[in-house]
Protein backbone atom coordinates (compact mmCIF):
# COMPACT_ATOMS: atom_id res chain seq x y z
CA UNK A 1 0.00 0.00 0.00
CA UNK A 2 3.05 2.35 0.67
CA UNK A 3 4.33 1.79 -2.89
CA UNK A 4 1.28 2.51 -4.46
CA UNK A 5 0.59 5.73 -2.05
CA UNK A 6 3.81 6.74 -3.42
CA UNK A 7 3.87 6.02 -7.07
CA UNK A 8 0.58 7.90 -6.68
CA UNK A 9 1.73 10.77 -5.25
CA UNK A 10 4.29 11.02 -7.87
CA UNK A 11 1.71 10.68 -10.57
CA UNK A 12 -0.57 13.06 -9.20
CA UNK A 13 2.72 15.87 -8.62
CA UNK A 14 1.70 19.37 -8.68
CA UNK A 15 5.21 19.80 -10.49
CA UNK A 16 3.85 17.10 -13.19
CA UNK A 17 0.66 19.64 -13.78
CA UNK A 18 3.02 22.25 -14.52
CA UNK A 19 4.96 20.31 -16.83
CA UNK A 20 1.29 19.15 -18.26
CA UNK A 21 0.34 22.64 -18.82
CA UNK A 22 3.25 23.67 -20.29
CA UNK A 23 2.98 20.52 -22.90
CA UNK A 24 -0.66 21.69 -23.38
CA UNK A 25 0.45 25.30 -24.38
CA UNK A 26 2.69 24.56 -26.92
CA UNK A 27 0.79 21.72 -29.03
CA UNK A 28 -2.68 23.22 -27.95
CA UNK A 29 -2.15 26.21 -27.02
CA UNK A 30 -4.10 27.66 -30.68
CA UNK A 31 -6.97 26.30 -28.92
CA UNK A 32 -7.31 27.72 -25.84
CA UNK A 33 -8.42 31.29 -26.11
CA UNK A 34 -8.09 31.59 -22.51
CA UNK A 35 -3.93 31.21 -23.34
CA UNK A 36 -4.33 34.42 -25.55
CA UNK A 37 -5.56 36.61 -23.15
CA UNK A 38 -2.69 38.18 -21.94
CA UNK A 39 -1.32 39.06 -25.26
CA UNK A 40 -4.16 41.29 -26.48
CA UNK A 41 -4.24 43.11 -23.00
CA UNK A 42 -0.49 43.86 -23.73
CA UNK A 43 -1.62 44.52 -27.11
CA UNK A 44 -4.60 46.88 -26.00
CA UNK A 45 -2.11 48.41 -23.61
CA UNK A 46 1.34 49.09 -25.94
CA UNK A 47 -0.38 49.99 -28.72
CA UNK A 48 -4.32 51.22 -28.39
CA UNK A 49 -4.17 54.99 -28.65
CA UNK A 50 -8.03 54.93 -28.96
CA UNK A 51 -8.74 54.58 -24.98
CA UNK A 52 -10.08 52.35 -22.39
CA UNK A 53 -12.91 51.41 -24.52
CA UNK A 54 -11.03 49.93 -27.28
CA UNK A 55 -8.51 48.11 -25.03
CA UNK A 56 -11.98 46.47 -23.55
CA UNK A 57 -13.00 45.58 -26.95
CA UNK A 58 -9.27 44.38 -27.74
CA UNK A 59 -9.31 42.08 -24.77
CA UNK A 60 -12.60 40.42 -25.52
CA UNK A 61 -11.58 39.38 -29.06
CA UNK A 62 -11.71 36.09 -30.54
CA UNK A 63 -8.07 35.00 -31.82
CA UNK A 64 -10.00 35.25 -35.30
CA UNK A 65 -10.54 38.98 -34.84
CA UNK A 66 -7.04 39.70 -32.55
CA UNK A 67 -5.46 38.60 -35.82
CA UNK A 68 -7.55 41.16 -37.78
CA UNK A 69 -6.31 43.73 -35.44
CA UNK A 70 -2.69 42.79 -35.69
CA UNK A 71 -2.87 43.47 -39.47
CA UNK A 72 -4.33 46.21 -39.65
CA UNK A 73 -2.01 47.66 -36.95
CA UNK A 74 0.83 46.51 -39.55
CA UNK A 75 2.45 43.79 -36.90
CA UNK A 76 3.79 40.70 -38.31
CA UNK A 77 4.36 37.74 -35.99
CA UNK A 78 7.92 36.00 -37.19
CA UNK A 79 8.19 33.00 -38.90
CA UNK A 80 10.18 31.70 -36.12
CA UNK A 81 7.82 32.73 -33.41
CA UNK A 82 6.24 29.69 -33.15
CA UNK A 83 9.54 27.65 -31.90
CA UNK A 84 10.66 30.37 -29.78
CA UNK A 85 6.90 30.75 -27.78
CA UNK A 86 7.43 26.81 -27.10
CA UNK A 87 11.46 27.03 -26.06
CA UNK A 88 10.32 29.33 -23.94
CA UNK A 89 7.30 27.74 -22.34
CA UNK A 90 9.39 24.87 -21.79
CA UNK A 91 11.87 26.67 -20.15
CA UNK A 92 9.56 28.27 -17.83
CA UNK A 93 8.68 24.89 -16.94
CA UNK A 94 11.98 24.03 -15.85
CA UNK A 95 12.61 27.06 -14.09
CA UNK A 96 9.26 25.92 -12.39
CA UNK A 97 9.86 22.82 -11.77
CA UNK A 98 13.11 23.14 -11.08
CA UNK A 99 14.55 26.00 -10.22
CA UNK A 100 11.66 27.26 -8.06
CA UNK A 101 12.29 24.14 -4.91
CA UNK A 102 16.01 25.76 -4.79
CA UNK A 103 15.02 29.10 -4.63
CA UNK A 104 12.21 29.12 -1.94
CA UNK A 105 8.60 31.40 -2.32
CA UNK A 106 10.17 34.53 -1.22
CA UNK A 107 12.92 34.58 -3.14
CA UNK A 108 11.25 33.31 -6.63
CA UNK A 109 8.61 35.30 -6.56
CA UNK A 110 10.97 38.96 -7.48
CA UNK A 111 13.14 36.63 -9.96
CA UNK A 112 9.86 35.87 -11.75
CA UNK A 113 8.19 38.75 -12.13
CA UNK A 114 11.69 39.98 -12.94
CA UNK A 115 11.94 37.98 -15.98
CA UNK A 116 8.19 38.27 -16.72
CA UNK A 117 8.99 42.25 -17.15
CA UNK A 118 11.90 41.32 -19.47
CA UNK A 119 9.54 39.48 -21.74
CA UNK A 120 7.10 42.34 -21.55
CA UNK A 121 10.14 44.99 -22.28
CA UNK A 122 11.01 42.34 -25.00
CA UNK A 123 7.17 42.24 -26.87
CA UNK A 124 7.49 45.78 -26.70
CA UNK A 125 10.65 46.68 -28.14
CA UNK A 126 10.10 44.17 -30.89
CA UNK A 127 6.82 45.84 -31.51
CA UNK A 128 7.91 49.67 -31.87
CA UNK A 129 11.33 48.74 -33.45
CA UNK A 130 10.76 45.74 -35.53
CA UNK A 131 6.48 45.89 -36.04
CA UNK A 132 6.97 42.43 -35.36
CA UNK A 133 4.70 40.63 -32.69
CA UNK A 134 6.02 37.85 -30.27
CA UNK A 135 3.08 36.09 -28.36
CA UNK A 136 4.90 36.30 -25.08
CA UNK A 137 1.91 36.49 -22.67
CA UNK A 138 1.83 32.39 -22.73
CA UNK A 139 5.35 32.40 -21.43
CA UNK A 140 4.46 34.67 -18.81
CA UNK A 141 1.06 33.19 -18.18
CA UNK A 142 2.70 30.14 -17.70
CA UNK A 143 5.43 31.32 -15.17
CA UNK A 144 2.37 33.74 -12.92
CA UNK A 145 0.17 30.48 -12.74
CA UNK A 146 2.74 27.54 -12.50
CA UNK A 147 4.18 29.77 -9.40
CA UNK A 148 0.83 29.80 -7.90
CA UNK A 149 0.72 26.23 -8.14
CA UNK A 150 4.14 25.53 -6.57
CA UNK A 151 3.50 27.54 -3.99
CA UNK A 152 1.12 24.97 -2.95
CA UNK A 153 3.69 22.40 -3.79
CA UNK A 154 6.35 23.76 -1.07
CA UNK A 155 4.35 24.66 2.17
CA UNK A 156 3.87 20.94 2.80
CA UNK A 157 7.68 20.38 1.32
CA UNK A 158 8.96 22.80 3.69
CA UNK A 159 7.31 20.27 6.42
CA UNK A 160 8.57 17.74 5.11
CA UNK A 161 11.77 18.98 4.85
CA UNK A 162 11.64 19.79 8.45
CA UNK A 163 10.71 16.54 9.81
CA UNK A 164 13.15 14.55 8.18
CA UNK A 165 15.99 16.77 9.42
CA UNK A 166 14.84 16.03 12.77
CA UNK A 167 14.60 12.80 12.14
CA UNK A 168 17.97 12.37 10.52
CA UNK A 169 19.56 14.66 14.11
CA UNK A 170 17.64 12.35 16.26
CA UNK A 171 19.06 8.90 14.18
CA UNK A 172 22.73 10.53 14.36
CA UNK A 173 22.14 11.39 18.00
CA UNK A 174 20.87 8.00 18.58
CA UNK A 175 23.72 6.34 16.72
CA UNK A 176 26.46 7.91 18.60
CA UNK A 177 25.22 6.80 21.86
CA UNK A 178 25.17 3.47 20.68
CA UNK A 179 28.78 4.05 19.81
CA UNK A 180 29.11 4.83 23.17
CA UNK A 181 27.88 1.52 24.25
CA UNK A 182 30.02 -0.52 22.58
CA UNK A 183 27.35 -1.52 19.87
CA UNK A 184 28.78 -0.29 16.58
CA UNK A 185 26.79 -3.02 14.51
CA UNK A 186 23.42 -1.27 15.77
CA UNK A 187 24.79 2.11 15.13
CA UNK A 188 24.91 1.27 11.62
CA UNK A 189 21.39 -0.14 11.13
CA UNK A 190 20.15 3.42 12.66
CA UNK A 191 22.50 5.23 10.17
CA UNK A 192 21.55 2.95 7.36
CA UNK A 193 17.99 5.14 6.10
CA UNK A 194 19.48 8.55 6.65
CA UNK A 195 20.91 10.57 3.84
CA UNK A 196 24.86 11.26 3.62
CA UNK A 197 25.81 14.52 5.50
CA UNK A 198 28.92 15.49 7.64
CA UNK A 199 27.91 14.33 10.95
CA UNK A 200 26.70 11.05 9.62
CA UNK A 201 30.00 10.45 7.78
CA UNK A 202 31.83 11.27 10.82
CA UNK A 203 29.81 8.70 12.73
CA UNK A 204 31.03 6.10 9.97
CA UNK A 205 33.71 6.66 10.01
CA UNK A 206 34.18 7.16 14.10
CA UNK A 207 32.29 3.21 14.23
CA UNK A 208 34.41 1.52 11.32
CA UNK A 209 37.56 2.91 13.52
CA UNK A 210 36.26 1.24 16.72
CA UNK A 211 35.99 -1.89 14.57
CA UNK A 212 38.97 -1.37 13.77
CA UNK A 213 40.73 -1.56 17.36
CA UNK A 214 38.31 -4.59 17.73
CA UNK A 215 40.50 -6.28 15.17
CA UNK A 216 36.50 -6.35 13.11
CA UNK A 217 38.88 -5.85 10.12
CA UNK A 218 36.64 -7.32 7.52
CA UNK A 219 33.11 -5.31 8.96
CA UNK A 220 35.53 -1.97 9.34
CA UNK A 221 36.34 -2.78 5.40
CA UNK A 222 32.49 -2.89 4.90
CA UNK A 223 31.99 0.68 6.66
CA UNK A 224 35.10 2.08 5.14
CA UNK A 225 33.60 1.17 1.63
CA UNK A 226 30.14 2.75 2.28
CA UNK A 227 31.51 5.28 3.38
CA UNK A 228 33.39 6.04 0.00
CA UNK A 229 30.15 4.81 -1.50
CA UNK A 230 28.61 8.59 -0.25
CA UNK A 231 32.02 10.51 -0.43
CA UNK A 232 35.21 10.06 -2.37
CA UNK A 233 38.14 11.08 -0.72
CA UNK A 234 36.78 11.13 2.47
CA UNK A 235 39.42 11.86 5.73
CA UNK A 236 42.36 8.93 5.18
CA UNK A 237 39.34 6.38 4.28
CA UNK A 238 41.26 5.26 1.03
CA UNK A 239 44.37 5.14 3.16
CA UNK A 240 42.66 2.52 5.71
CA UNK A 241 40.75 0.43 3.41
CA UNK A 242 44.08 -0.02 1.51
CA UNK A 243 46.09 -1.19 4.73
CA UNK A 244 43.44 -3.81 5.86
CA UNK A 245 43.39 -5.25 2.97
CA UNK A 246 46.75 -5.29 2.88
CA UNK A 247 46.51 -7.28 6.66
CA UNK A 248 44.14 -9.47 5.34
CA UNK A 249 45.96 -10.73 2.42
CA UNK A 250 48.95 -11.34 4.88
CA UNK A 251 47.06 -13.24 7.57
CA UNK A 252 46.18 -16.41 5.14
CA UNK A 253 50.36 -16.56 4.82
CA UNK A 254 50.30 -16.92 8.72
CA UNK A 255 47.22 -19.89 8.63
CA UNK A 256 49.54 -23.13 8.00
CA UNK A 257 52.36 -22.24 10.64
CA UNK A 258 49.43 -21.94 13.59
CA UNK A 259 47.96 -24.81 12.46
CA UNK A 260 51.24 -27.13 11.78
CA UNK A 261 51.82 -26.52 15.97
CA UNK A 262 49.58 -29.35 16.90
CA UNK A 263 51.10 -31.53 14.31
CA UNK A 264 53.92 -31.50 16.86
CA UNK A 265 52.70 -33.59 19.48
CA UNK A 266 51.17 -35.77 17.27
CA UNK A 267 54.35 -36.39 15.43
CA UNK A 268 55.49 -39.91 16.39
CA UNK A 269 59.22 -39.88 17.06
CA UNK A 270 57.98 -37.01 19.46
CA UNK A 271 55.18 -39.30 21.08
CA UNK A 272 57.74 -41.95 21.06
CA UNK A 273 60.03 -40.35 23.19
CA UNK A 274 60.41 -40.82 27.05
CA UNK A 275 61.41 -38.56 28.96
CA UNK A 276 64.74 -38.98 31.32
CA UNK A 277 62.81 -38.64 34.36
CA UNK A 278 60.44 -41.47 33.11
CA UNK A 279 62.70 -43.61 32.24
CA UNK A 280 64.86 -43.34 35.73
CA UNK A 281 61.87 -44.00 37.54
CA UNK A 282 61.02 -47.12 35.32
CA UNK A 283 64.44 -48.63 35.83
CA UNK A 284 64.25 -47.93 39.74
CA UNK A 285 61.20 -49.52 39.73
């Protein structure tokens, strides 16, 4: 039920109805008046030198009629237009998407409506200059709503967030005190679900050296190695891993002597042998 709770929730991502819009506007975006709107209030407001009443009239045309109205102001939209309206829908999406988590609500919201003004400056300038017409106001649709919609996205991210750093300081805290106890095997099943950070590393690294002194060498190899696993190049990791298995290369040289010391008393010139004393006291006898 857990899996399918979270494939679900990943399905159902308010980040994947961003991404969903943003698909929608560029292969159906012809369709949707409601897409359109923005572009003939910046058209009604650049370039309507008839008053309010006309920009009114302007905003409540049909895309029919807006075109109409583009021609007869003398506005050409590019032949290239097109491709750039959907490179940059798409990259609002990513900025979205992605950018947007990084950034936070606060500090998104002026770096939007920053570069929603540059695409407004942008329709304009290619409007007076060029009499060329870039339909813009999807792109900048798209970035006003999709931040609307992540802003719902990261108030229960920012609680998530929260708990699992509290639950990743109460793991390490937990961790080190079985350190403390001798228990460095149960340290590491604490430490095994929480993500790689400094103090987490440093309790690796602080249990693989206890195994260590334990003479654990082949379960210190294990922790070395997962702890390179999460960092490369971590302290003198590299440097330890490389001496035990250095030792443990060397201690299967060392196996046939230890065992070859029982062979001695089973040896039978040796079991053969008397002893002076027991042979004195045989012959007294």
């Amino acid at each position: 039920m857990n899996s399918l709770a979270l494939i679900g929730s990943r399905l159902f991502s308010l980040r994947l109805l961003i991404v969903v819009l943003a698909l929608a506007s560029v292969f159906v975006g012809d369709a949707l008046p409601l897409l359109g709107w923005l572009d003939r209030v910046l058209f009604s407001t650049l370039g309507n030198p008839a008053g309010i009443e006309d920009a009114v009239k302007v905003v409540d045309m049909s895309p029919a009629a807006f075109a109409t109205a583009l021609q007869a102001r003398g506005l050409v939209e590019p032949e290239w237009s097109a491709l750039a309206i959907r490179a940059g829908l798409m990259a609002s999406a990513l900025i979205l998407v992605l950018a947007v988590p990084q950034m936070g609500g606060a500090v998104a919201l002026p770096v939007l409506l920053l570069v929603a003004g540059a695409l407004v400056v942008l329709q304009a300038a290619f409007m007076f200059y060029q009499s060329a017409w870039l339909p813009l106001g999807e792109v900048v649709t798209l970035l006003m709503v999709g931040y609307v919609i992540m802003l719902f996205w990261l108030q229960p991210r920012r609680d998530i967030v929260a708990l699992s750093e509290n639950v990743r300081v109460a793991r390490t805290r937990l961790g080190r005190l079985l350190l403390q106890q001798g228990q460095p095997e149960e340290a590491l099943e604490v430490l095994a679900e929480c993500p790689p950070t400094e103090d987490t590393l440093a309790l690796q690294y602080d249990i693989a050296i206890q195994q260590e002194r334990k003479r654990q060498y082949d379960r210190a190899s294990a922790t070395y190695q997962q702890i390179l696993q999460q960092k490369r190049k971590y302290r003198d990791v590299e440097k330890r891993l490389a001496a035990l298995g250095s030792l443990t290369t060397e201690q299967p040289s060392l196996l046939p002597v230890v065992l070859t010391i029982p062979e001695l008393w089973s040896c039978p010139s040796r079991a053969s042998a008397v002893p002076p004393w027991a042979a004195t006291r045989s012959s007294v006898r």
